[in-house]
Protein backbone atom coordinates (compact mmCIF):
# COMPACT_ATOMS: atom_id res chain seq x y z
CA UNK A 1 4.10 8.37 17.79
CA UNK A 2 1.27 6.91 19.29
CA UNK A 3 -2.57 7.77 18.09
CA UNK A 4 -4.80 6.46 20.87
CA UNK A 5 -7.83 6.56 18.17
CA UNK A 6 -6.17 3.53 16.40
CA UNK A 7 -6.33 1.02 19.73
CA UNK A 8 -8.02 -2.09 18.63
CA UNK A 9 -8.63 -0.89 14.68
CA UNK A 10 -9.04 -3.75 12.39
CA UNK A 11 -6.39 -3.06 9.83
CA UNK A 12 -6.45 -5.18 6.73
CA UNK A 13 -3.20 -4.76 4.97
CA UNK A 14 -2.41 -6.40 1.39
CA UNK A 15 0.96 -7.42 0.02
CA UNK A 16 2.19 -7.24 4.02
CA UNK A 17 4.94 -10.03 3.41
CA UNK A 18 8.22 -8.00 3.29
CA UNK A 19 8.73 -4.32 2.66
CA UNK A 20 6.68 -1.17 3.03
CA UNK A 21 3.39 -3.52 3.94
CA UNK A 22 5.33 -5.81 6.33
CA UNK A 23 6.76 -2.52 8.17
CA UNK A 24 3.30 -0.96 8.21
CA UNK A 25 1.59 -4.35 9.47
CA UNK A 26 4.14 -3.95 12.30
CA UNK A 27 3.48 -0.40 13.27
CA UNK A 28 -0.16 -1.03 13.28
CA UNK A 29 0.35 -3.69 15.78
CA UNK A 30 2.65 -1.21 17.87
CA UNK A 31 -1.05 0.59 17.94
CA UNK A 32 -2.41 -1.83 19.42
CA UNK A 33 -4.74 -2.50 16.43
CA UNK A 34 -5.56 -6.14 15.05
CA UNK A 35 -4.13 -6.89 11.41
CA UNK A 36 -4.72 -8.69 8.26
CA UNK A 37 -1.61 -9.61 7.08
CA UNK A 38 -1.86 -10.70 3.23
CA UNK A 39 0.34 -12.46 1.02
CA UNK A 40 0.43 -14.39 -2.37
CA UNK A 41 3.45 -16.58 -2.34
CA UNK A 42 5.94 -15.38 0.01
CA UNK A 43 4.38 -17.30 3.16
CA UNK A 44 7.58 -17.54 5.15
CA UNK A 45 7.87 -13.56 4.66
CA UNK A 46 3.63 -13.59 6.00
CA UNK A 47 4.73 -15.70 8.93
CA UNK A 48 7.47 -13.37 9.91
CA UNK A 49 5.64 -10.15 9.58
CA UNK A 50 2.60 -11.97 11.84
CA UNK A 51 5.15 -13.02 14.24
CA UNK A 52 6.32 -9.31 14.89
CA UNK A 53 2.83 -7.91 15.16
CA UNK A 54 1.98 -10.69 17.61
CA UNK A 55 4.50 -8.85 19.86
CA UNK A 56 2.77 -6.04 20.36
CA UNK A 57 -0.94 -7.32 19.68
CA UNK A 58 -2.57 -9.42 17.45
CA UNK A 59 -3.29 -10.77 13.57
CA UNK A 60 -4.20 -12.78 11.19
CA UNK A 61 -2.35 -14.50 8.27
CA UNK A 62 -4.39 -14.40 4.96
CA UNK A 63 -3.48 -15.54 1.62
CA UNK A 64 -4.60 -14.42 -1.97
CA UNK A 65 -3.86 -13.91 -5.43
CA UNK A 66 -4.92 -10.38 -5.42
CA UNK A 67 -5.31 -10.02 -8.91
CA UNK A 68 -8.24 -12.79 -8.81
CA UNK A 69 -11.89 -11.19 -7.64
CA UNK A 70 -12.92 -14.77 -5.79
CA UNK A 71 -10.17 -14.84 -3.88
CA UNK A 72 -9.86 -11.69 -2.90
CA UNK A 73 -13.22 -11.48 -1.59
CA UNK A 74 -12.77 -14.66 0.24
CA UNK A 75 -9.62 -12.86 1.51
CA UNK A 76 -11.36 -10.04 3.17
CA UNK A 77 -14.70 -12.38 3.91
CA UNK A 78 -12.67 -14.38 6.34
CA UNK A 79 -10.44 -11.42 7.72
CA UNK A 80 -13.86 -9.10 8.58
CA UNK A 81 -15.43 -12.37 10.41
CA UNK A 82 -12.16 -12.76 12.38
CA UNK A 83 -11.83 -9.32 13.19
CA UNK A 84 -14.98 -8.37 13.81
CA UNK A 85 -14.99 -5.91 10.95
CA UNK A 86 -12.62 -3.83 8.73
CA UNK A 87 -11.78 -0.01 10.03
CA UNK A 88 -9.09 0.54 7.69
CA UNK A 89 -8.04 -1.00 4.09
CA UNK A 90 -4.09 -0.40 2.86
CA UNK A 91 -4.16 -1.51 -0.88
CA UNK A 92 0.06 -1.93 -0.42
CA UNK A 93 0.13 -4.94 -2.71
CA UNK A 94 1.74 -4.12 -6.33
CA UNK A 95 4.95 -4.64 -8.32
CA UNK A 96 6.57 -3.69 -10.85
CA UNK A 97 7.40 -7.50 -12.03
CA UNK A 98 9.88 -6.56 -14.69
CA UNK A 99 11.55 -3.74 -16.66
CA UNK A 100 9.90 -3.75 -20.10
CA UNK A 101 10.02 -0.77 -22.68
CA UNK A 102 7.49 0.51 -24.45
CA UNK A 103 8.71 -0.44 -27.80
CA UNK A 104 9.23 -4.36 -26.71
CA UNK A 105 6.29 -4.61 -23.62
CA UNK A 106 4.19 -7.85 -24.40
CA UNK A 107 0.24 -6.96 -23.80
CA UNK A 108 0.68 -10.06 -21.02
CA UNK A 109 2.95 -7.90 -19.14
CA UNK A 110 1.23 -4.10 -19.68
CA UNK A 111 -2.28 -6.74 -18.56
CA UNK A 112 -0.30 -7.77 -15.30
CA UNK A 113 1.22 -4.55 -14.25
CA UNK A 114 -2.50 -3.68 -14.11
CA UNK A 115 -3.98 -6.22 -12.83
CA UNK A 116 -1.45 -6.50 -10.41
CA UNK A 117 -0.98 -2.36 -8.97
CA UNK A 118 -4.61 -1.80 -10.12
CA UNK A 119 -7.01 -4.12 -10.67
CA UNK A 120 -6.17 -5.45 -6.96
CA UNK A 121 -7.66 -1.86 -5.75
CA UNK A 122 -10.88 -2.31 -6.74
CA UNK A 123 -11.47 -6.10 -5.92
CA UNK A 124 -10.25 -5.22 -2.22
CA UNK A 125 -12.00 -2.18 -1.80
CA UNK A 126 -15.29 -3.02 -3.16
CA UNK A 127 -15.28 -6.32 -1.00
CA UNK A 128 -14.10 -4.55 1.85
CA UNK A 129 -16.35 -2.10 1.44
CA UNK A 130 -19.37 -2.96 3.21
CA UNK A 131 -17.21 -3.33 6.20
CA UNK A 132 -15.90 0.06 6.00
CA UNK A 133 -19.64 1.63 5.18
CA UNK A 134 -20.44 0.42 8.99
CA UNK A 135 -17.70 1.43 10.71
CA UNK A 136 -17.07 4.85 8.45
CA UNK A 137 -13.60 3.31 8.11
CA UNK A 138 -11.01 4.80 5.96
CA UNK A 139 -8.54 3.22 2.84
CA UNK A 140 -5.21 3.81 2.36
CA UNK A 141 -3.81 3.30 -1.57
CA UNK A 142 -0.10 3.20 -2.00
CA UNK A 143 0.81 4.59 -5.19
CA UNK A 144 4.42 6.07 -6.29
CA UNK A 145 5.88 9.02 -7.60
CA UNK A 146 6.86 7.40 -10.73
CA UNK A 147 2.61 8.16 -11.35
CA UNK A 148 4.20 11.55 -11.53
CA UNK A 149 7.49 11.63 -13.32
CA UNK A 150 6.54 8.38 -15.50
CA UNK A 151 9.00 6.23 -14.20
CA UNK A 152 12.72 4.94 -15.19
CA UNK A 153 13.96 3.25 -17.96
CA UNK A 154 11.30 0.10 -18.75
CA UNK A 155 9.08 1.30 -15.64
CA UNK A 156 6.61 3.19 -17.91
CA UNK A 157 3.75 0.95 -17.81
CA UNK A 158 4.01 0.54 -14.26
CA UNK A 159 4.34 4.46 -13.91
CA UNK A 160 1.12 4.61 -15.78
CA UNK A 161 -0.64 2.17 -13.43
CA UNK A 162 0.63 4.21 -10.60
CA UNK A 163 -0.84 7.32 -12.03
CA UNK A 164 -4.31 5.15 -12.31
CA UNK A 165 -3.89 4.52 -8.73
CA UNK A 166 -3.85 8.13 -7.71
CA UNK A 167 -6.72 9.13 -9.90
CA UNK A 168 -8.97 6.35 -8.67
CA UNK A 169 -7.69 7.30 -5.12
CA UNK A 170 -9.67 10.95 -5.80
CA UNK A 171 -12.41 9.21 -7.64
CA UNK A 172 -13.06 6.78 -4.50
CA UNK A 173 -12.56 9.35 -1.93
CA UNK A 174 -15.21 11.82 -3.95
CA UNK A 175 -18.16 8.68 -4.12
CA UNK A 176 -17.14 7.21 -0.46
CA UNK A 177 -17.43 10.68 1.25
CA UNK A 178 -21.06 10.27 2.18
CA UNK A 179 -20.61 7.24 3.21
CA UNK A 180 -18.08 8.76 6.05
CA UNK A 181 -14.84 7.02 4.57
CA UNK A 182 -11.89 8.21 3.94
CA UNK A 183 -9.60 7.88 1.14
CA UNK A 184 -6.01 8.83 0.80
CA UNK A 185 -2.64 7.65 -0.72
CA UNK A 186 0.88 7.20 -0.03
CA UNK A 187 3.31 7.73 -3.19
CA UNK A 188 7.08 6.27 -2.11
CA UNK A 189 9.90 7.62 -3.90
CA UNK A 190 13.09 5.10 -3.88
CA UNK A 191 12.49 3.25 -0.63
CA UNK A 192 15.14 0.72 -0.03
CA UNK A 193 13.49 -2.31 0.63
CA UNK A 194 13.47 -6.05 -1.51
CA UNK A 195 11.68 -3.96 -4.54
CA UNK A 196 14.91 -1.83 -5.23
CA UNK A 197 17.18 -4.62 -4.62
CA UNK A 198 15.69 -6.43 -7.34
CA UNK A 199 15.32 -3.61 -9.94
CA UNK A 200 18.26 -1.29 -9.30
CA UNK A 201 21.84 -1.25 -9.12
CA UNK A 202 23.84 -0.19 -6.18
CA UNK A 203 25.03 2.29 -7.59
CA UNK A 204 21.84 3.54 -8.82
CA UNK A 205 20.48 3.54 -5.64
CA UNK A 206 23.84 5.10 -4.11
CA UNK A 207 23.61 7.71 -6.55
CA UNK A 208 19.60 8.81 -6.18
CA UNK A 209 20.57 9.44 -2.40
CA UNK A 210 23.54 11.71 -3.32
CA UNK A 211 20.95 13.33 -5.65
CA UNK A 212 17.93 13.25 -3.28
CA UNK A 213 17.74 16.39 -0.86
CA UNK A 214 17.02 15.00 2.73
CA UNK A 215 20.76 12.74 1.90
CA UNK A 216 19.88 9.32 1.84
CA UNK A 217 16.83 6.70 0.09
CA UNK A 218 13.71 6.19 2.22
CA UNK A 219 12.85 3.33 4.71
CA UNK A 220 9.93 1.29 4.79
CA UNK A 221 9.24 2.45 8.08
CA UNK A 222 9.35 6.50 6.53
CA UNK A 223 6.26 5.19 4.37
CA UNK A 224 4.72 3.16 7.30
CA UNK A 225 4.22 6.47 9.48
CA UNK A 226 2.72 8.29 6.44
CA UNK A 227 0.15 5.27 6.32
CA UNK A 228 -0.86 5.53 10.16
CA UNK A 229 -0.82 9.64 9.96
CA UNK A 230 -3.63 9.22 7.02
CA UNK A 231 -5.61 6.17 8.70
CA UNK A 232 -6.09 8.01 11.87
CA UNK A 233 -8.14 10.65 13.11
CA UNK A 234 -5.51 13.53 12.59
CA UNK A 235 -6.26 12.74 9.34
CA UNK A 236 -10.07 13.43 10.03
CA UNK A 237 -10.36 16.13 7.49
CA UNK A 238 -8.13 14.90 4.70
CA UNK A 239 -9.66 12.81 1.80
CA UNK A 240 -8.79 12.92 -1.40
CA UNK A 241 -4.66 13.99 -0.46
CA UNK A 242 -1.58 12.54 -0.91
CA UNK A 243 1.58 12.20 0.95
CA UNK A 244 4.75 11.88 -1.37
CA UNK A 245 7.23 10.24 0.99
CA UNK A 246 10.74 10.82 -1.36
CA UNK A 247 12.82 12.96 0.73
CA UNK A 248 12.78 16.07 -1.74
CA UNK A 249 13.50 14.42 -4.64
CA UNK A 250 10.32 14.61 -6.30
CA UNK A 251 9.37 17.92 -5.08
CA UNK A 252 5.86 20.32 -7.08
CA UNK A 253 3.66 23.05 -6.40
């Protein structure tokens, strides 16, 4: 699918080194538009993902500990002079970094899930967003369905960061509007990318796509489209929304 609208964007995309940001880095590229693409550690990852959207048009590597408000702004301070200007923010970047219960969850780890899935939201938006004020750009927040059904087994706190994600999401998209931006998300269900390797069994994951409607776990590249859909103009009238990209699993009224 092609959407002329996005030719020569400026698409900043955090947390683009592998994954559902790497695959939606690429697919913005396929658009012809010119990306950010972010990374904390995994530079070799970064490099990759550049050297795929340099196929199709052009980028920019950018590091950042997104959790940290200096760098972060430096982050988007160098990508908007390089660019020329953001049109569209995806805040992809987030983790769940480890399976901790309730019960046993140290306050380090509840303070890093948050920091990390959203805390990173607000220091990229509100630097990018005098960028996006003067184009009337748009922001894409990735949040998951586990915001919803509150997660598996040790995933709580990260469910509850999730759910923070989508309420800001409405709460941004509400004080942006007059500013003509935008402001959707994306909530994955069980998307088989490096994230599920690390967290789940095979079988698990074997058995959520015997369970899961459509027949089989999502691909990055399912989310990816849902990201272009809401950051171009056939998304014109949409702010606010989300798009739960699960294949039926997670299915409500």
């Amino acid at each position: 699918m092609i959407y002329e609208d996005l030719k020569s964007r400026k698409v900043l995309i955090t947390g683009a080194s592998s994954g559902i940001g790497s695959a939606t880095a690429v697919m913005f590229s396929d658009q012809g538009c010119f990306v950010g693409v972010h990374y904390f550690r995994t530079k070799e990852g970064a490099e990759q993902t550049l050297e795929q959207v340099k196929k199709s048009s052009d980028g920019l590597l950018l590091q950042a500990d997104i959790r940290d408000e200096k760098q972060v702004h430096k982050m988007v301070e160098q990508f908007a002079k390089e660019a020329g200007g953001i049109d569209v923010l995806v805040n992809n970047a987030g983790s769940l970094i480890d399976r901790q219960p309730f019960e046993t969850a140290t306050v380090r780890y509840h303070d890093d899930v948050y920091a990390t899935n959203v805390r990173s939201i607000l220091l990229a938006t509100r630097a990018a967003l005098p960028y996006l004020k003067e184009s009337r750009g748009n922001i894409v927040n990735i949040g998951s369905v586990a915001g919803h059904h509150g997660g598996g087994v040790g995933s709580g706190i990260y469910a509850g960061a999730k759910a923070a994600v989508a309420t800001e999401t409405i709460a941004m998209a509400m004080e942006f509007a007059p500013y003509g931006i935008r402001v959707n998300s994306v909530l994955p269900g069980f998307i088989e990318t490096r994230f599920h390797e690390r967290f789940s069994s095979a079988q698990r994951r074997k058995e959520v796509a015997e369970r899961t409607p459509l027949g089989r776990n999502g691909t990055a590249e399912d989310v990816a489209k849902a990201v272009l859909f809401l950051a171009s103009d056939a998304a014109g009238f949409i702010t606010g929304e989300y798009i739960a990209v699960n294949g039926g699993l997670y299915m409500r009224a």
